[in-house]
Protein backbone atom coordinates (compact mmCIF):
# COMPACT_ATOMS: atom_id res chain seq x y z
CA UNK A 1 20.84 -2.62 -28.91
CA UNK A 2 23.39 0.27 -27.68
CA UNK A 3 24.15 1.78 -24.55
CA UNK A 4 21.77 4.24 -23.30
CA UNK A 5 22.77 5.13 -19.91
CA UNK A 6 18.91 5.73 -19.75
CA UNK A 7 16.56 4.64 -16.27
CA UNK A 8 13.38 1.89 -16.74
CA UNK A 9 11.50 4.07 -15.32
CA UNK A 10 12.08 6.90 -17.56
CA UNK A 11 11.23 5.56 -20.99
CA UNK A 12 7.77 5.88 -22.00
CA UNK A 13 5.92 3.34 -23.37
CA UNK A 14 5.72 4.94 -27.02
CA UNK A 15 9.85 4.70 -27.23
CA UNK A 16 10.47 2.39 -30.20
CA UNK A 17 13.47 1.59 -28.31
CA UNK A 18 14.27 -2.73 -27.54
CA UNK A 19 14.45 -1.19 -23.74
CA UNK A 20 11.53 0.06 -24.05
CA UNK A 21 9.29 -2.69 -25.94
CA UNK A 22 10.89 -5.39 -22.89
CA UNK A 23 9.03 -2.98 -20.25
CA UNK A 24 5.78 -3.02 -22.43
CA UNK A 25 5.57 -6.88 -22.73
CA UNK A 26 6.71 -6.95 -19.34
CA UNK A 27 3.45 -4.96 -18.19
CA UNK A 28 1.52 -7.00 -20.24
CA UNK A 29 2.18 -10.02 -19.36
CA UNK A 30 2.96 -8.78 -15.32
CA UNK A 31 0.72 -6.14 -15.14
CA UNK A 32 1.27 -2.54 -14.41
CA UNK A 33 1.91 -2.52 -10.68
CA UNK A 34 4.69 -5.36 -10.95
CA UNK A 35 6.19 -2.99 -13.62
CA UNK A 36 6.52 -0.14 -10.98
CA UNK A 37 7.89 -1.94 -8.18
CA UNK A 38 9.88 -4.41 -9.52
CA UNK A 39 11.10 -3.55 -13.54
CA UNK A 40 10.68 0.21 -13.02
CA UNK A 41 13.23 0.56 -10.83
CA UNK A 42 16.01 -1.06 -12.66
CA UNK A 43 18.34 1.22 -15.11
CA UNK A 44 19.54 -0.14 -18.30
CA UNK A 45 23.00 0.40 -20.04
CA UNK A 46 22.80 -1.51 -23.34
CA UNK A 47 24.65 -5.33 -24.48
CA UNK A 48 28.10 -5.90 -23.63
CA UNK A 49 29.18 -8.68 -25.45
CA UNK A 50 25.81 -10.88 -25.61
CA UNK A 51 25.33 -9.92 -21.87
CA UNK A 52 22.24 -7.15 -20.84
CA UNK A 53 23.30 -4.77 -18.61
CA UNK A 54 21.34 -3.48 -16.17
CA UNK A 55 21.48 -1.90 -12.40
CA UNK A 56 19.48 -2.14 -9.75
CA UNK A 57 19.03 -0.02 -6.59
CA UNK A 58 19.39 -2.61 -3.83
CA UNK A 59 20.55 -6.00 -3.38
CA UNK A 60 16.94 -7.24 -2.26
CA UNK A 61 15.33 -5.64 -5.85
CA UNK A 62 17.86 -7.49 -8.08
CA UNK A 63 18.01 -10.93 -6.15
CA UNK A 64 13.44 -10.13 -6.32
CA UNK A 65 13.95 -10.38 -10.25
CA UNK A 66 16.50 -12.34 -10.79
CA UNK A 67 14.56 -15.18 -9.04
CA UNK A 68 11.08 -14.03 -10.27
CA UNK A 69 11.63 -12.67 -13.77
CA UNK A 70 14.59 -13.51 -14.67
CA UNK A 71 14.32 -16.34 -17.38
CA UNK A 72 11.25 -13.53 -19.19
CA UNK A 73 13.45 -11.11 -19.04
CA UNK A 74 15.46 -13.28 -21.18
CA UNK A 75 13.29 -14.46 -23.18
CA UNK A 76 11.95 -10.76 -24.53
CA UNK A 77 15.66 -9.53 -24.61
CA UNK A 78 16.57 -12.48 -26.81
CA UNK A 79 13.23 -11.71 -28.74
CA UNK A 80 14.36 -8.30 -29.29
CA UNK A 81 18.12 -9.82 -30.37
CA UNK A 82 19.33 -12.81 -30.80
CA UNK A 83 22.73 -12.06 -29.72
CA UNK A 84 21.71 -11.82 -26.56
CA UNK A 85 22.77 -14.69 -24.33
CA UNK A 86 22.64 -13.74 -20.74
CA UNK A 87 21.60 -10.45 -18.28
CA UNK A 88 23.52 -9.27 -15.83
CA UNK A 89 21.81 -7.13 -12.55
CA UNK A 90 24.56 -5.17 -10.70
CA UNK A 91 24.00 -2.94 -7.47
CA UNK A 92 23.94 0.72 -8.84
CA UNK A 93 26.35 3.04 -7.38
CA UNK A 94 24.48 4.73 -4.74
CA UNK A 95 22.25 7.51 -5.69
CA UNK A 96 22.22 6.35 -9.59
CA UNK A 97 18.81 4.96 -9.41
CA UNK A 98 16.40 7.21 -8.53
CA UNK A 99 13.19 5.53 -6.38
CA UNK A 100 10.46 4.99 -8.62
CA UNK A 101 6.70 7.13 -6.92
CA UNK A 102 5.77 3.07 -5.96
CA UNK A 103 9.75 2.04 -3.99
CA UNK A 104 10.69 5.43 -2.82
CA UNK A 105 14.56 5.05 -1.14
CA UNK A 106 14.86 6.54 1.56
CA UNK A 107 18.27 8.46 2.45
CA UNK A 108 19.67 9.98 5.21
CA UNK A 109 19.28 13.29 4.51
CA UNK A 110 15.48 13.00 2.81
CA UNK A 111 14.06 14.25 6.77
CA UNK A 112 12.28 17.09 6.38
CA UNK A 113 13.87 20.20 8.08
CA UNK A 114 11.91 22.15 10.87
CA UNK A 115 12.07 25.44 10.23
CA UNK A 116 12.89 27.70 12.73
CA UNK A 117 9.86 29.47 12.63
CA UNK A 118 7.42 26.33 13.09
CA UNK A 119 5.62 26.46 16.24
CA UNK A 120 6.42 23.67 19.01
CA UNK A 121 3.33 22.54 19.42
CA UNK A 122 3.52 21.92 15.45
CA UNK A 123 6.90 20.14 15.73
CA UNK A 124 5.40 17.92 18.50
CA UNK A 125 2.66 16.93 16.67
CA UNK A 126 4.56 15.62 13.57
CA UNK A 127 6.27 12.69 13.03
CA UNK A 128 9.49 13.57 10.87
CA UNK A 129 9.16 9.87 10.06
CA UNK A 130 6.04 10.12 7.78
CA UNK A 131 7.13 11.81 4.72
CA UNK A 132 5.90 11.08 1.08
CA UNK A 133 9.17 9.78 0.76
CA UNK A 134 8.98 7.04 2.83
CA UNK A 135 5.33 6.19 2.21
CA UNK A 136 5.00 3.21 -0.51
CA UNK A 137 2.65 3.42 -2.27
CA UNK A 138 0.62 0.57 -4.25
CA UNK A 139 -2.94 -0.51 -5.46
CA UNK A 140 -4.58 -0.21 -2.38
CA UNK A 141 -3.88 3.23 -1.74
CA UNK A 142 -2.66 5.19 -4.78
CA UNK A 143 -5.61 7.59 -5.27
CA UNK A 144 -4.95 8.39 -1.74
CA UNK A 145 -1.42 9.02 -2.47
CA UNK A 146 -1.84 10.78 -5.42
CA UNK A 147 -4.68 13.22 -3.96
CA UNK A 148 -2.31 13.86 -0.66
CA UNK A 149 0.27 14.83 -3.05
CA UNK A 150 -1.78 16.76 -4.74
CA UNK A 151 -2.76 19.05 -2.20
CA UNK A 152 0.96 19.26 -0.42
CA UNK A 153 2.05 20.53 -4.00
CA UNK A 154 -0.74 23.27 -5.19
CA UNK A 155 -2.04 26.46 -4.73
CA UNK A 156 -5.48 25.40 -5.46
CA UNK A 157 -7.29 21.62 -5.71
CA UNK A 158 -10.47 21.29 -7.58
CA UNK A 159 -11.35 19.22 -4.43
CA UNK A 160 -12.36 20.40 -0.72
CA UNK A 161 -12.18 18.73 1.65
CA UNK A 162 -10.27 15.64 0.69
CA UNK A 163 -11.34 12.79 3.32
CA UNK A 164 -9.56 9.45 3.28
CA UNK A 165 -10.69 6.73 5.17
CA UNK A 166 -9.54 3.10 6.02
CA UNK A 167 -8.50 0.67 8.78
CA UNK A 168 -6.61 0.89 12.05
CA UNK A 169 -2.79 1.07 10.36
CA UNK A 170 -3.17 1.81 6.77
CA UNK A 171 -1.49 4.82 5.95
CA UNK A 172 -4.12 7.72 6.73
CA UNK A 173 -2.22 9.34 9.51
CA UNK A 174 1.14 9.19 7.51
CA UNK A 175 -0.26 10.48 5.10
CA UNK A 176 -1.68 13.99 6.95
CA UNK A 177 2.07 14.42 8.24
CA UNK A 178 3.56 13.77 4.78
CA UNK A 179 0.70 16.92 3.54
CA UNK A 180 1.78 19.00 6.41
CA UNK A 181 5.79 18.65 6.06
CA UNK A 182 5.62 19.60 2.57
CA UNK A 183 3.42 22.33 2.73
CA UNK A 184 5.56 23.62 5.14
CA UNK A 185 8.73 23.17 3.33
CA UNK A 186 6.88 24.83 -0.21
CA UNK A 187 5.23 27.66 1.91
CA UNK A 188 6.85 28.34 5.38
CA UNK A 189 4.31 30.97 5.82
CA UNK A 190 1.16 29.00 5.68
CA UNK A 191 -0.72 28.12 8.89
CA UNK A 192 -1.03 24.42 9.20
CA UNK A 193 -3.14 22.92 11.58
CA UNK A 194 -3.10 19.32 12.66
CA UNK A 195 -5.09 17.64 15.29
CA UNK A 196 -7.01 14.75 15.98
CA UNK A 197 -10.54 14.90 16.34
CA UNK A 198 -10.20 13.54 20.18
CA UNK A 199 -7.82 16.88 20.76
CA UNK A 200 -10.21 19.24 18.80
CA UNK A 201 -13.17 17.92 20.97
CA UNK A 202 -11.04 18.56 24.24
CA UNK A 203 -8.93 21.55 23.54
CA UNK A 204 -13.14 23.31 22.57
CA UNK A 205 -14.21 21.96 26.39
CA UNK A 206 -11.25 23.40 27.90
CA UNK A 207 -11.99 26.81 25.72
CA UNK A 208 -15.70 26.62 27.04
CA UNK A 209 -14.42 26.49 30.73
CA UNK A 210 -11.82 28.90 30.61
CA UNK A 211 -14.01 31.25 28.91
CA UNK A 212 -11.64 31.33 26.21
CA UNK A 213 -13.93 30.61 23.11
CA UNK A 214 -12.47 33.17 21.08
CA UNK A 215 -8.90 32.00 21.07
CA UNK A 216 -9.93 28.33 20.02
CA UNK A 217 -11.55 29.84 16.86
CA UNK A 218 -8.98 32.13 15.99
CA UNK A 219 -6.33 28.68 16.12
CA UNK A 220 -8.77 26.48 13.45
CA UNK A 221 -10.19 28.96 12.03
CA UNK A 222 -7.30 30.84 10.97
CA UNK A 223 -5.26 27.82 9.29
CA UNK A 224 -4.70 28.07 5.72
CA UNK A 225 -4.38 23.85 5.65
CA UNK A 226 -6.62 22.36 8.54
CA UNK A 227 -6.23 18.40 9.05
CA UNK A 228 -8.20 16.68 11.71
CA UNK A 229 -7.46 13.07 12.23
CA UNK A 230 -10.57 10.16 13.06
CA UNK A 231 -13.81 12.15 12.96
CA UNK A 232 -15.14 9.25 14.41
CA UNK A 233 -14.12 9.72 18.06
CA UNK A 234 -16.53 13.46 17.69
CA UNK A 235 -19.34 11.03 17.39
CA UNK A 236 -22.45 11.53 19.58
CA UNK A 237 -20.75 15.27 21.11
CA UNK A 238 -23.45 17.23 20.04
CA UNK A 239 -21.24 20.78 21.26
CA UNK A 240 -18.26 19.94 19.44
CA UNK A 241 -19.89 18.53 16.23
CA UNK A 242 -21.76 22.20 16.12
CA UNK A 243 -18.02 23.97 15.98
CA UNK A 244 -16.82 21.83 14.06
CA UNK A 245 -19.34 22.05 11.42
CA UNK A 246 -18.95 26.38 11.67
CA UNK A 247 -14.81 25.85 11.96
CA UNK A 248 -15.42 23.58 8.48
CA UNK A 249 -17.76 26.48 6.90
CA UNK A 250 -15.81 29.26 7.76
CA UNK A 251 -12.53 27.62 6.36
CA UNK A 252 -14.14 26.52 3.14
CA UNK A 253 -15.75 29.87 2.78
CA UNK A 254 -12.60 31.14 3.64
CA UNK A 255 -10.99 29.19 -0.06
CA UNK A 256 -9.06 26.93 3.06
CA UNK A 257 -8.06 23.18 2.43
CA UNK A 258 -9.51 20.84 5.05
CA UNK A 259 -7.53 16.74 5.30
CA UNK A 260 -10.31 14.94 7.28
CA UNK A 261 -10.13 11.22 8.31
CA UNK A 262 -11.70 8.22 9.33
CA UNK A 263 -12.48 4.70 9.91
CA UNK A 264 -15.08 4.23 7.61
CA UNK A 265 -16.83 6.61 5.00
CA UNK A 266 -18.76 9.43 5.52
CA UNK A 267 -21.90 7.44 4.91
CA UNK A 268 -20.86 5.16 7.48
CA UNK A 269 -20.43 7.28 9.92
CA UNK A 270 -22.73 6.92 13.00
CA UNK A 271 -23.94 9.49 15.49
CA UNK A 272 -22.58 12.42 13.58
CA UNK A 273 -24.95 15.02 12.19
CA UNK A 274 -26.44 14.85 9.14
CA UNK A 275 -25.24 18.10 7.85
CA UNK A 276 -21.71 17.23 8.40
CA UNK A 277 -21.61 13.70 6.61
CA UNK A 278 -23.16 15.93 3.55
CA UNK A 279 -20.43 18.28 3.48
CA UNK A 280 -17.51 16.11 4.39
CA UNK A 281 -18.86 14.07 1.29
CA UNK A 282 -18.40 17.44 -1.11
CA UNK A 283 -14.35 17.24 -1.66
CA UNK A 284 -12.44 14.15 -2.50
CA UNK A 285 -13.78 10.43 -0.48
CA UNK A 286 -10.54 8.53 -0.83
CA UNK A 287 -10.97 4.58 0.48
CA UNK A 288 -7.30 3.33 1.56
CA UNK A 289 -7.69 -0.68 1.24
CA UNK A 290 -5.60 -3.31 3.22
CA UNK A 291 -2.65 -4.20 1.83
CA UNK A 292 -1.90 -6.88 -1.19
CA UNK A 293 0.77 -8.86 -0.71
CA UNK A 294 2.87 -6.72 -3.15
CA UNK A 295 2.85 -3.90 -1.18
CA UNK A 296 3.15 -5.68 2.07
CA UNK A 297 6.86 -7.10 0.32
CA UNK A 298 7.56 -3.27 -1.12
CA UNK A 299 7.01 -1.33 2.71
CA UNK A 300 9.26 -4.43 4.46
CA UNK A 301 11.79 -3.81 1.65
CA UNK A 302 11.71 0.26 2.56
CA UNK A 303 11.91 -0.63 5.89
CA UNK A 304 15.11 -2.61 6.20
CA UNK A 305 16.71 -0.59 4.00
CA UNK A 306 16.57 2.22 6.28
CA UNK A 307 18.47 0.42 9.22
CA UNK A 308 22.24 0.19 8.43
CA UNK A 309 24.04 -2.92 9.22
CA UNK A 310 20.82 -5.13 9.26
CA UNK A 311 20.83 -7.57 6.28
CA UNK A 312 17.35 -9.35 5.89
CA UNK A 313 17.28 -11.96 3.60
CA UNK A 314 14.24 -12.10 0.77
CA UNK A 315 12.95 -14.95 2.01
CA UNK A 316 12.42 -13.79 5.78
CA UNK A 317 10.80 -10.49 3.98
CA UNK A 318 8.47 -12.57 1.74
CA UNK A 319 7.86 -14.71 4.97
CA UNK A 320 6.65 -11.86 6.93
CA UNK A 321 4.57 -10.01 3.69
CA UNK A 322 2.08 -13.36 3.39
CA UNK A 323 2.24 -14.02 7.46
CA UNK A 324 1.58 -11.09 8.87
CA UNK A 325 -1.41 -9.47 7.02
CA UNK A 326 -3.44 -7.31 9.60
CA UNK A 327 -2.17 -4.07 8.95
CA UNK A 328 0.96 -2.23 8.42
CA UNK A 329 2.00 -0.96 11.91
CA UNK A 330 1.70 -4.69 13.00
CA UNK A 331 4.08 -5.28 9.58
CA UNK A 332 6.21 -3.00 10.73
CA UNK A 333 6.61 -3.48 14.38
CA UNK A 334 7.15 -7.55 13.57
CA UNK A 335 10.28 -6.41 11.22
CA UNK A 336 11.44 -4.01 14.05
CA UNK A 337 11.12 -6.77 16.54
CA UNK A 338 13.66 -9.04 14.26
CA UNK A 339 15.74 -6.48 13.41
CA UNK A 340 16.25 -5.43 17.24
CA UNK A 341 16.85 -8.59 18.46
CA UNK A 342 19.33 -10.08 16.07
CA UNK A 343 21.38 -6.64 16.99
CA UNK A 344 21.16 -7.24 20.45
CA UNK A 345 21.78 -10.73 20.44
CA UNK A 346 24.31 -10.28 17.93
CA UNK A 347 22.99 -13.09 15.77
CA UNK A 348 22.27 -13.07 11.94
CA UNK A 349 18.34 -13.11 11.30
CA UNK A 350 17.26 -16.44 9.95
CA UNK A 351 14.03 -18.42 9.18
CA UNK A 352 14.57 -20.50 12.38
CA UNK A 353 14.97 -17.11 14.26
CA UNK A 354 11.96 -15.18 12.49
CA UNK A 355 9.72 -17.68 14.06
CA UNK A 356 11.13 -18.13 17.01
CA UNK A 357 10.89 -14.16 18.09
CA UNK A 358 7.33 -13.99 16.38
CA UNK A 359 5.75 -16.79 17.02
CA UNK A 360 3.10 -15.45 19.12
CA UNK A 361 2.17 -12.90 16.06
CA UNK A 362 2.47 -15.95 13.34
CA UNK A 363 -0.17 -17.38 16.06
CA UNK A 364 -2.29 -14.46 16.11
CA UNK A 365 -2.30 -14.49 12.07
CA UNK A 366 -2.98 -17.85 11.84
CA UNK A 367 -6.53 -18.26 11.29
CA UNK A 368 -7.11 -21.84 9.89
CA UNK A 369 -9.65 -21.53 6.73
CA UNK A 370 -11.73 -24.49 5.98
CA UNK A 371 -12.70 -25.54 2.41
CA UNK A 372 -16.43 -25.16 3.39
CA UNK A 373 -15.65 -22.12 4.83
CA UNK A 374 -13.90 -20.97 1.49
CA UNK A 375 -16.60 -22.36 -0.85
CA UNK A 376 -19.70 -20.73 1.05
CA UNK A 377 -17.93 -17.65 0.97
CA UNK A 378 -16.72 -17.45 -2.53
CA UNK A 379 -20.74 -19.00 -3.58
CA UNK A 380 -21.90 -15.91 -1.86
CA UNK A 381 -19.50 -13.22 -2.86
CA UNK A 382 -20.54 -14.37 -6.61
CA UNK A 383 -24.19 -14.74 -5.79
CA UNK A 384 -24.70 -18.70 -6.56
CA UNK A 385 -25.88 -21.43 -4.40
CA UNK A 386 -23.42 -23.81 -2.45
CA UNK A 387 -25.19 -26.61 -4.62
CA UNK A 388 -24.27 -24.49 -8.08
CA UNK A 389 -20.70 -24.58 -7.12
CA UNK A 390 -20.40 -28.39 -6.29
CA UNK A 391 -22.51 -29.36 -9.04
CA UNK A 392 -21.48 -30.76 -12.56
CA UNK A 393 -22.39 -27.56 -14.25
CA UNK A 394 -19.48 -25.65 -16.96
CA UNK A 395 -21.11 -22.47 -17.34
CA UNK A 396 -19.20 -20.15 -17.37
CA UNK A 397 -20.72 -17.59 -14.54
CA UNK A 398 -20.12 -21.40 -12.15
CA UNK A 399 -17.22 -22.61 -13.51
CA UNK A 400 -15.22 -19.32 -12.88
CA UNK A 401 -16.04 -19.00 -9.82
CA UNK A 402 -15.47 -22.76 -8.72
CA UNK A 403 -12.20 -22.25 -10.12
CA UNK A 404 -11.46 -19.02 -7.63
CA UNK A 405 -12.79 -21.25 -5.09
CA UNK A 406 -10.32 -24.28 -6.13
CA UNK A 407 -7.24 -21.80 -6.39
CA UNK A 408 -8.04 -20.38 -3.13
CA UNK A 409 -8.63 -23.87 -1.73
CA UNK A 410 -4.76 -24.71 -2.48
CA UNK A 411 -3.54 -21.29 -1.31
CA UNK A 412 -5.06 -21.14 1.82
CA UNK A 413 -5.02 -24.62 3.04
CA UNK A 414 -2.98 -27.49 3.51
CA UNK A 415 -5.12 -29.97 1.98
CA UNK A 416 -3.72 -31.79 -1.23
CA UNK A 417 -5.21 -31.59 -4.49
CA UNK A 418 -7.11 -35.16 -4.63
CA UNK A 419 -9.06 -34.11 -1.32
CA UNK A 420 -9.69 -30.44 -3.04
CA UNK A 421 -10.94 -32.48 -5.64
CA UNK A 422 -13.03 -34.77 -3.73
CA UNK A 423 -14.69 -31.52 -1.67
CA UNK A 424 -15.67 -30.50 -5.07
CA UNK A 425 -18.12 -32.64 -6.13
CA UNK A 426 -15.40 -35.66 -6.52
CA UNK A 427 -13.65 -33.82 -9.07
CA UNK A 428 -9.87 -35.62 -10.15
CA UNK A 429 -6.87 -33.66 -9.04
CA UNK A 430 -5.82 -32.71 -12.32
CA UNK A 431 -8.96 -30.70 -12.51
CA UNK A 432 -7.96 -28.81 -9.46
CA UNK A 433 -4.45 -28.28 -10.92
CA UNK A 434 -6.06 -26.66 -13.91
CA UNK A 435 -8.06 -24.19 -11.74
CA UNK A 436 -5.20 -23.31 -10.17
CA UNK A 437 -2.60 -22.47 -13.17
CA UNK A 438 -5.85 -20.97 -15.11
CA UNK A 439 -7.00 -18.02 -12.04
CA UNK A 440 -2.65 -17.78 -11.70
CA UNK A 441 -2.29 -16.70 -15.45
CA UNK A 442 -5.76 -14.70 -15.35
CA UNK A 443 -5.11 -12.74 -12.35
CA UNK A 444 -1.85 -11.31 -14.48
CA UNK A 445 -3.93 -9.45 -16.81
CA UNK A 446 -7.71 -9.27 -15.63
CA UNK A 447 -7.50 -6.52 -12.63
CA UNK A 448 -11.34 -7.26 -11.97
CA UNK A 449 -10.11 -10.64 -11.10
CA UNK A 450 -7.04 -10.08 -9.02
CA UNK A 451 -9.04 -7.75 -6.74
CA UNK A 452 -11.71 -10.21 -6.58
CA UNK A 453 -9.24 -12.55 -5.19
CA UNK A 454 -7.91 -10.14 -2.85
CA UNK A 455 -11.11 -8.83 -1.64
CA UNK A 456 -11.84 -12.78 -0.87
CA UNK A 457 -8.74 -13.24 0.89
CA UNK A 458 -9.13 -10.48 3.34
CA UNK A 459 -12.78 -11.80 3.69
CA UNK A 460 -11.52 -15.41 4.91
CA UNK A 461 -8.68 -14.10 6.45
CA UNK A 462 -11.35 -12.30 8.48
């Protein structure tokens, strides 16, 4: 087991190399996304005297798997060789880890530049904030990701337009700016054109009284990349829905990319025109889902990293990931309100003082979930009866799913495991334990089931 000076994240999963058959029983066992964000971004540099070496990119990954993974780590190391007796994680020198595509770093000098030639009214309507490298990506939104990047980094996509949709403070919006900045950086010559559909719909009423038609067209029409940001708010204009569909044929015809988003899918959409939910439906319909906890941890992580000075301990970011679930602005802006006030204060940021400055968001998270609530929602999201799930019944297509509802049952509320019991039909506690470990092991390596579980969470998290 030598030296290898090699990155995790570099070694494919074919390398018959002990490195490399650790990451593949790692992702069996953990799963694929773990992988990324956690193992992926470690680098390894061989045994040192029965000790693994390996480096990790910031304090808050190594201390992650250290307390997570750390005694499977061992164990598949020691599987691989004997010799090995203990593993070392040291903080990489900085810059000697690259970011892995899911736990991009963000540096100091990774904002895009403006070139000189970029319009103002382009420079004012990006955020040099949202780049692709400091959007995290994870299971919710990775086909998003991956088209967006798609299109900031070709010629020509096989789709057009691409149209994401999703909830208020998701990603969509970050990722338009991310398209635009590196378009612009690739191809300083292309016309890029972003705008929300609420500006669109004004800036064509102010061209209709100015008698100024002409000029409006020439601005969308013209673009080479056109984004327009929540279609929705065009809803029930009949005027601007009927240049928007011609500024949306003309580009296409035209070979143009169009970036169109929403709050919901094209189907979905209400009071716009039939013709336009068809063709907004012809590209790329990209669904950006709320957040798992994962990726929750992963975007708190980026975030603190990228303010100097401020050390957040693990346990006030894993605090905040499973408290504050709503969306990721709200994520965001609670870290930002810790952050500030423990540097203007000049106090260190604590549990105690996480609550304390965010208790009225904790509040406003803190929906209480009822065991009847969770069962007649799980009994319907698996199409059985409420009696099905309480009764004595083992098949397989009930007992699965009164297992889910079990797990959830602990994970949601504070009740103990006798009462959980008792709610189920008087079921003994160690029946409820078994649940519990059994949909914990399954969700590791059955992805149908994990998103099940999430889809149920958001449901009863409401």
């Amino acid at each position: 087991m030598g030296a290898t000076g090699g990155i995790a994240a570099s070694v494919s999963a074919e390398s018959d190399t002990p490195w490399a058959r650790v990451c593949t029983k790692f992702k069996q066992e953990f799963g694929q996304q773990a992988y990324t964000t956690w193992l992926g971004q470690l680098g390894y540099h061989g045994l040192d005297g029965g000790t693994v070496e390996l480096t990790a990119p910031t304090k808050f990954v190594r201390d992650w798997i250290q307390r997570n993974y750390g005694p499977r780590l061992m164990d598949f190391f020691h599987a691989e060789d004997n010799r090995v007796k203990s593993l070392s994680i040291r903080l990489a020198a900085k810059g000697a880890v690259p970011a892995t595509p899911a736990q991009p770093v963000v540096r100091a000098d990774s904002a895009p530049q403006i070139d000189a030639s970029t319009k103002d009214d382009e420079k004012a309507a990006l955020d040099p904030k949202y780049t692709f490298d400091t959007f995290v990506v994870g299971k919710s939104n990775e086909l998003a990701y991956a088209a967006a990047k798609r299109i900031a980094e070709s010629d020509e996509v096989s789709f057009n337009p691409l149209f994401l949709h999703g909830g208020v403070g998701l990603g969509k919006t970050h990722l338009m700016h991310a398209i635009a900045w590196e378009v612009k950086r690739r191809a300083p010559q292309k016309k890029v054109a972003y705008v929300s559909a609420e500006k669109f719909m004004f800036e064509f009423i102010s061209a209709i009284r100015y008698k100024d038609t002409h000029a409006f067209k020439q601005k969308f029409r013209a673009a080479d990349l056109l984004m327009v940001d929540d279609v929705q708010f065009i809803a029930n204009k009949e005027s601007t829905q009927e240049e928007f569909f011609h500024t949306f044929n003309a580009l296409i015809d035209n070979r143009c990319q169009l970036v169109i988003t929403a709050d919901r899918s094209p189907t979905d959409l209400e009071g716009i025109e039939e013709r336009i939910v068809s063709r907004l439906g012809w590209g790329l319909v990209a669904d950006i889902h709320p957040t798992d906890y994962e990726l929750r941890l992963g975007i708190l992580q980026s975030k603190a990293e990228q303010v100097p000075g401020v050390d957040v301990p693990v346990e006030v970011l894993e605090f905040l990931a499973k408290r504050i679930i709503s969306n990721v602005r709200e994520l965001e802006g609670a870290l930002n309100r810790v952050m500030a006030y423990a540097t203007l204060v000049g106090r260190p940021i604590t549990m105690e003082m996480t609550r304390d400055v965010l208790q009225d968001l904790i509040r406003a998270n803190d929906r209480k979930v009822t065991i009847d609530e969770i069962q007649r929602t799980v009994a319907e999201y698996y199409n059985l009866r409420l009696s099905e799930m309480l009764s004595q019944r083992r098949s397989r297509v009930i007992a699965r799913p009164r297992q889910v509802a079990m797990f959830l049952s602990k994970q949601l509320t504070s009740r103990s495991l006798p009462e959980i019991g008792r709610r189920f039909g008087g079921r003994d506690h160690t029946t409820v334990m078994h649940a519990v470990r059994k949909i914990e092991d399954l969700v590791k390596s059955d992805s149908t089931l994990d998103e099940d579980i999430t889809r149920l969470t958001r449901l009863l998290a409401g």
